[in-house]
N, C-alpha and C. Protein backbone atom coordinates (compact mmCIF):
# COMPACT_ATOMS: atom_id res chain seq x y z
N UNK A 1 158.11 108.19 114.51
CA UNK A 1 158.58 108.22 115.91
C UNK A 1 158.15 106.93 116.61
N UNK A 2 158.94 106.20 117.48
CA UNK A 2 158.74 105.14 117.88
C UNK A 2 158.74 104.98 119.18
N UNK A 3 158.13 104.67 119.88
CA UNK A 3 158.41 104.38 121.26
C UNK A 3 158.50 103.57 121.67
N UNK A 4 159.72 103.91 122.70
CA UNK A 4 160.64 103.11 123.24
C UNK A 4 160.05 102.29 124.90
N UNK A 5 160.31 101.45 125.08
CA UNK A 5 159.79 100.80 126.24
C UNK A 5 160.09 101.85 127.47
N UNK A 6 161.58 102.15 127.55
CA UNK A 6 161.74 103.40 129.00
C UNK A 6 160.29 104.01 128.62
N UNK A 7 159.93 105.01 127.68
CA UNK A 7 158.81 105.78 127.47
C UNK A 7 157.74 105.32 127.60
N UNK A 8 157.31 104.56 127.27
CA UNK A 8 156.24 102.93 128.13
C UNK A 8 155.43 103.45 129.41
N UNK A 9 156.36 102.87 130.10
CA UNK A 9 157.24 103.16 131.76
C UNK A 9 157.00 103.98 132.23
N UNK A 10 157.66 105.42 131.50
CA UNK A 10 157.22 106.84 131.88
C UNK A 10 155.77 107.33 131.78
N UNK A 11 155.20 107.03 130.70
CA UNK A 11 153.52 107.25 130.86
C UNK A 11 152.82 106.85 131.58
N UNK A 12 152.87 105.20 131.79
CA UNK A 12 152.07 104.59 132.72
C UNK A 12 152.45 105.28 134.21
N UNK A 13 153.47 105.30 134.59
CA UNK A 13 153.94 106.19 136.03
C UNK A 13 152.79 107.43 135.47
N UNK A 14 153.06 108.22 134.58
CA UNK A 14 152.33 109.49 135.03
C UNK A 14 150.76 108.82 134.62
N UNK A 15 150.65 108.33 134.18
CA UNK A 15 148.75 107.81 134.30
C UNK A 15 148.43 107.22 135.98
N UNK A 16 149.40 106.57 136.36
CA UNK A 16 148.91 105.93 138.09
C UNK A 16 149.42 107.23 138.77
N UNK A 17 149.94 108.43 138.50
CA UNK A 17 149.90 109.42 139.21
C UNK A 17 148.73 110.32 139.21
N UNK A 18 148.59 110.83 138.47
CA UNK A 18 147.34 111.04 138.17
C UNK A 18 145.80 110.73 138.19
N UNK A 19 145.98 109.69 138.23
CA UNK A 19 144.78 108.55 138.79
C UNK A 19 144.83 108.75 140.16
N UNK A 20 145.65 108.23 141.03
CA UNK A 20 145.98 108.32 142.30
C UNK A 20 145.99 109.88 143.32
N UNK A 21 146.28 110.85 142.50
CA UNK A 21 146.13 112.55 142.65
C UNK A 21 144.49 112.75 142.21
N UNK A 22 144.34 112.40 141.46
CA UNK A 22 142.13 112.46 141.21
C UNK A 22 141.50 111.84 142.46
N UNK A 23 141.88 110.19 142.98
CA UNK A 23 141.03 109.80 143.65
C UNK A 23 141.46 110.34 145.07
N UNK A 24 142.47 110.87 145.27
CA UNK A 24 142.93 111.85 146.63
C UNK A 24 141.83 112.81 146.70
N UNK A 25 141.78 113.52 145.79
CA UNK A 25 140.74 115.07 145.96
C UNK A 25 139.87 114.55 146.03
N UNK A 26 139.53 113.73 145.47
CA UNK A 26 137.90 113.16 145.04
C UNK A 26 137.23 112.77 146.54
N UNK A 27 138.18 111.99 147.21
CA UNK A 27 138.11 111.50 148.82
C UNK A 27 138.37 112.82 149.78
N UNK A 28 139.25 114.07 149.57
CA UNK A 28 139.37 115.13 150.18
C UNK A 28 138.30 115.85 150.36
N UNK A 29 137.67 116.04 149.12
CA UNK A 29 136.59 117.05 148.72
C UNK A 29 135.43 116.50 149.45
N UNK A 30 134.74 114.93 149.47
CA UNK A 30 133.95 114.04 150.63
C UNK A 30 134.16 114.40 151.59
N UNK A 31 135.24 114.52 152.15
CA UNK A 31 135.46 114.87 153.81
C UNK A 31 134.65 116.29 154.15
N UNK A 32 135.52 117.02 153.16
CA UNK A 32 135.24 118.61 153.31
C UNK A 32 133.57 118.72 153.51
N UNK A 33 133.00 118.00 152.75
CA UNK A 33 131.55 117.89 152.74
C UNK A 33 130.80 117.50 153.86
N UNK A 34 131.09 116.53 154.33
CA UNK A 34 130.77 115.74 155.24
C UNK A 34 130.67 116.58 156.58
């Protein structure tokens, strides 16, 4: 199985989503504390 550059593309999008959805809560959950 080979992957294709579109599929590339598509992971990295869901890795900076994900990244970006972690450091949200991560900063949410601080507040809540605070």
């Amino acid at each position: 199985m080979v992957l294709t550059h579109h599929e590339d593309i598509f992971m990295i999008y869901i890795l900076l989503f994900y990244l970006k959805y972690h450091v949200f809560s991560e900063i949410s959950s601080q507040n809540l504390a605070l």
